[in-house]
C-alpha atoms as a PDB file:
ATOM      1  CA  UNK A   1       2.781  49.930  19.184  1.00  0.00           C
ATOM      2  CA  UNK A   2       4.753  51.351  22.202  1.00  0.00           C
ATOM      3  CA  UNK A   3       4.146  50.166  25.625  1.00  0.00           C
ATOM      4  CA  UNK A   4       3.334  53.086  27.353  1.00  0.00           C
ATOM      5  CA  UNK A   5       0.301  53.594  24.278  1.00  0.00           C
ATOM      6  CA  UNK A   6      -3.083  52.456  25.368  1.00  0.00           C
ATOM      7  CA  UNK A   7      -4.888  50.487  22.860  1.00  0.00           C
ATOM      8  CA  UNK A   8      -7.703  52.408  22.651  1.00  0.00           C
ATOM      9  CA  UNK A   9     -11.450  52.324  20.803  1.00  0.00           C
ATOM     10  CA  UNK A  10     -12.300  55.127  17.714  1.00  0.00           C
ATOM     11  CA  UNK A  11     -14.388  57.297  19.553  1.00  0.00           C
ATOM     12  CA  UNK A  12     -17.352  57.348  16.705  1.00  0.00           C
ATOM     13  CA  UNK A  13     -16.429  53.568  16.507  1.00  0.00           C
ATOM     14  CA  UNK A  14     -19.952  51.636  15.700  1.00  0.00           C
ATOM     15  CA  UNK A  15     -19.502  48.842  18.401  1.00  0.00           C
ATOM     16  CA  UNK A  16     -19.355  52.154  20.653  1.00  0.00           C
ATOM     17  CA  UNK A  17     -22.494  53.382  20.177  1.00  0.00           C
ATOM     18  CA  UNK A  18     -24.274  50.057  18.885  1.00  0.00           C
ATOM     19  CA  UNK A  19     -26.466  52.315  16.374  1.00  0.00           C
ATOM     20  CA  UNK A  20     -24.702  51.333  13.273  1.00  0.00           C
ATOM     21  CA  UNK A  21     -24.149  55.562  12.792  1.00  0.00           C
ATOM     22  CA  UNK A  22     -20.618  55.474  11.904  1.00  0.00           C
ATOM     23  CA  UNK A  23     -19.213  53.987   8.329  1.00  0.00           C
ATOM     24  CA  UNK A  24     -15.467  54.281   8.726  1.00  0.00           C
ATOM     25  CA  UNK A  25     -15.171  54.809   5.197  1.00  0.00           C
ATOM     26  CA  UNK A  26     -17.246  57.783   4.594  1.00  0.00           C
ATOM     27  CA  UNK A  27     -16.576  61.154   6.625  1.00  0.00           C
ATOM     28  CA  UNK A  28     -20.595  61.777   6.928  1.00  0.00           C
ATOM     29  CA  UNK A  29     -22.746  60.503  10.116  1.00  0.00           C
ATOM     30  CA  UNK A  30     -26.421  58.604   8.782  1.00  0.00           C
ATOM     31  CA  UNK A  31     -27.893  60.939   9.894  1.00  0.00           C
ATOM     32  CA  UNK A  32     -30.916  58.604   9.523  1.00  0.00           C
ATOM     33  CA  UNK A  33     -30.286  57.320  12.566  1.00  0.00           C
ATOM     34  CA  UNK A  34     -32.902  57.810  15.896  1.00  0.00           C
ATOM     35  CA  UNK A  35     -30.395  59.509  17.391  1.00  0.00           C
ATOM     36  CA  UNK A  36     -29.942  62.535  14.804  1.00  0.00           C
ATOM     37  CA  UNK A  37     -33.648  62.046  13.915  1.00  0.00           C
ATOM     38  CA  UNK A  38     -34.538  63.141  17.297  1.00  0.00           C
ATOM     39  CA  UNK A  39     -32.001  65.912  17.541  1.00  0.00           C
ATOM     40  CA  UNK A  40     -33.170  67.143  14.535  1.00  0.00           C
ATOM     41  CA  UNK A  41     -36.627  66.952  15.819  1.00  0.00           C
ATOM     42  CA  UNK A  42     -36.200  69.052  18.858  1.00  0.00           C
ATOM     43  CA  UNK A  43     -33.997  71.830  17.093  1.00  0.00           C
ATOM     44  CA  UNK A  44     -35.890  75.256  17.228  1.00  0.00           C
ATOM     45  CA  UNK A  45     -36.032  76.276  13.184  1.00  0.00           C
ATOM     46  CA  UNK A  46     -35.390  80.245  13.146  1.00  0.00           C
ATOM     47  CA  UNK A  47     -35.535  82.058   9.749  1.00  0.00           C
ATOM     48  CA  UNK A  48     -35.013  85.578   8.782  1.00  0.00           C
ATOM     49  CA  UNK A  49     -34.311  88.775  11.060  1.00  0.00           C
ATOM     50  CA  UNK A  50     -35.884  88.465  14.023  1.00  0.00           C
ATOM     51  CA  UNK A  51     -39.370  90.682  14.366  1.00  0.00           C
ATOM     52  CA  UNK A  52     -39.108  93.948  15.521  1.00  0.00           C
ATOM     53  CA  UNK A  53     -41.069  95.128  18.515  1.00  0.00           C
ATOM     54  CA  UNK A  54     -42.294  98.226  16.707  1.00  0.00           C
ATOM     55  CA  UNK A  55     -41.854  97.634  12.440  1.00  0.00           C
ATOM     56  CA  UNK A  56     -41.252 100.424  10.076  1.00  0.00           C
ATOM     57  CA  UNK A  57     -44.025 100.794   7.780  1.00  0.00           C
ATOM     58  CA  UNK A  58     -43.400 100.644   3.476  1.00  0.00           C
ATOM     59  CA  UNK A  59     -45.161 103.425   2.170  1.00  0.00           C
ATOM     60  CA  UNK A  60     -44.684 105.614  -0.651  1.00  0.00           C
ATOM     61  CA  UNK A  61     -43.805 109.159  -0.594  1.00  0.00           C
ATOM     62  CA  UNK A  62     -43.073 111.909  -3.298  1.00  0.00           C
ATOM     63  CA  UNK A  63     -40.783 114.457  -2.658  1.00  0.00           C
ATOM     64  CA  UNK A  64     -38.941 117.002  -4.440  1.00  0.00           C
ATOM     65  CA  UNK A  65     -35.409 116.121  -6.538  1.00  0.00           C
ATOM     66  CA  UNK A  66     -33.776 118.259  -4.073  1.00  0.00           C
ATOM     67  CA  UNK A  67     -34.542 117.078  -0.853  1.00  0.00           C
ATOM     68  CA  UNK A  68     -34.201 113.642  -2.077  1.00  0.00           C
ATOM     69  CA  UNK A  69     -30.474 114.380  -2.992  1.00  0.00           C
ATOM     70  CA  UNK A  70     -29.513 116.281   0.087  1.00  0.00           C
ATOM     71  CA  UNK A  71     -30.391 113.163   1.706  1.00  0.00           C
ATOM     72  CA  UNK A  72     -28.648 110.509  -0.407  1.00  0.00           C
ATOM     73  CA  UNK A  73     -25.587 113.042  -1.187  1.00  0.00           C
ATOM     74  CA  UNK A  74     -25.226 112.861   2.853  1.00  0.00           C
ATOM     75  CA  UNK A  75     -24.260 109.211   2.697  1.00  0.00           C
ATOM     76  CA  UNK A  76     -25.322 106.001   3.458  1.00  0.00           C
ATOM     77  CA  UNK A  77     -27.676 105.659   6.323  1.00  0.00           C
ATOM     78  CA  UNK A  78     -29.824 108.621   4.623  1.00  0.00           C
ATOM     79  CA  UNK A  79     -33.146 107.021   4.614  1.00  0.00           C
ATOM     80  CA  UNK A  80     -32.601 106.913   8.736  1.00  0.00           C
ATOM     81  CA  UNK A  81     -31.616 110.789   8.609  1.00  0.00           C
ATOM     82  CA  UNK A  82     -34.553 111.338   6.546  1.00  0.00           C
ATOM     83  CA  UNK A  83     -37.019 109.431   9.801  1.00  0.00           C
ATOM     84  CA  UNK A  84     -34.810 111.066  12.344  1.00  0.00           C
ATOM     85  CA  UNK A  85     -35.747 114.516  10.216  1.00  0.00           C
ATOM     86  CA  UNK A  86     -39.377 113.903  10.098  1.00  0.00           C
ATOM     87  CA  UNK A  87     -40.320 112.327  13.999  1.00  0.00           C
ATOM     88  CA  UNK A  88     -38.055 116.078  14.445  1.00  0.00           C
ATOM     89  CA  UNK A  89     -40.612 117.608  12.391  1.00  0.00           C
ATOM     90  CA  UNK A  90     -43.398 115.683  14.132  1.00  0.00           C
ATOM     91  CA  UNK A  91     -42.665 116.414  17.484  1.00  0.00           C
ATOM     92  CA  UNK A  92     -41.798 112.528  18.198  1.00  0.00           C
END
């Protein structure tokens, strides 16, 4: 080793952190441990989209062929066009 080289400790060495969390031969933490079992215990779970102040409502509409394709032929985004149209229509 070359003088100038520190002999220095693994950092995830197990007489480190005294826990017994680190096998050297396996790249995986135990994550059995008390100190991922309380990590994991205090991480906030989030699922999905987050909820929408004001939700759009599923309903079902019928409308004719033709304004239904004038829509879609427009593009993507059409069912937003087709809101935008009808709060227009509303007044909103």
């Amino acid at each position: 080793m070359p003088a100038n080289k520190p002999n220095s400790a693994h950092p995830y060495d197990p007489d480190t952190f005294q826990d017994g969390a680190f096998d050297p031969d396996d790249d995986a933490p135990d994550l059995t441990t008390p100190y991922w079992t309380a990590k994991f215990a205090a991480a906030r779970v989030q699922r999905g989209r987050p909820k929408s102040a004001a939700p759009k409502i599923s309903t079902t509409l019928r409308l004719d062929p033709e304004v239904l394709e004038a829509f879609k032929s427009s593009g993507p985004g059409w069912q937003s066009r087709m809101n935008e149209a009808l709060r227009k229509a509303a007044g909103l």
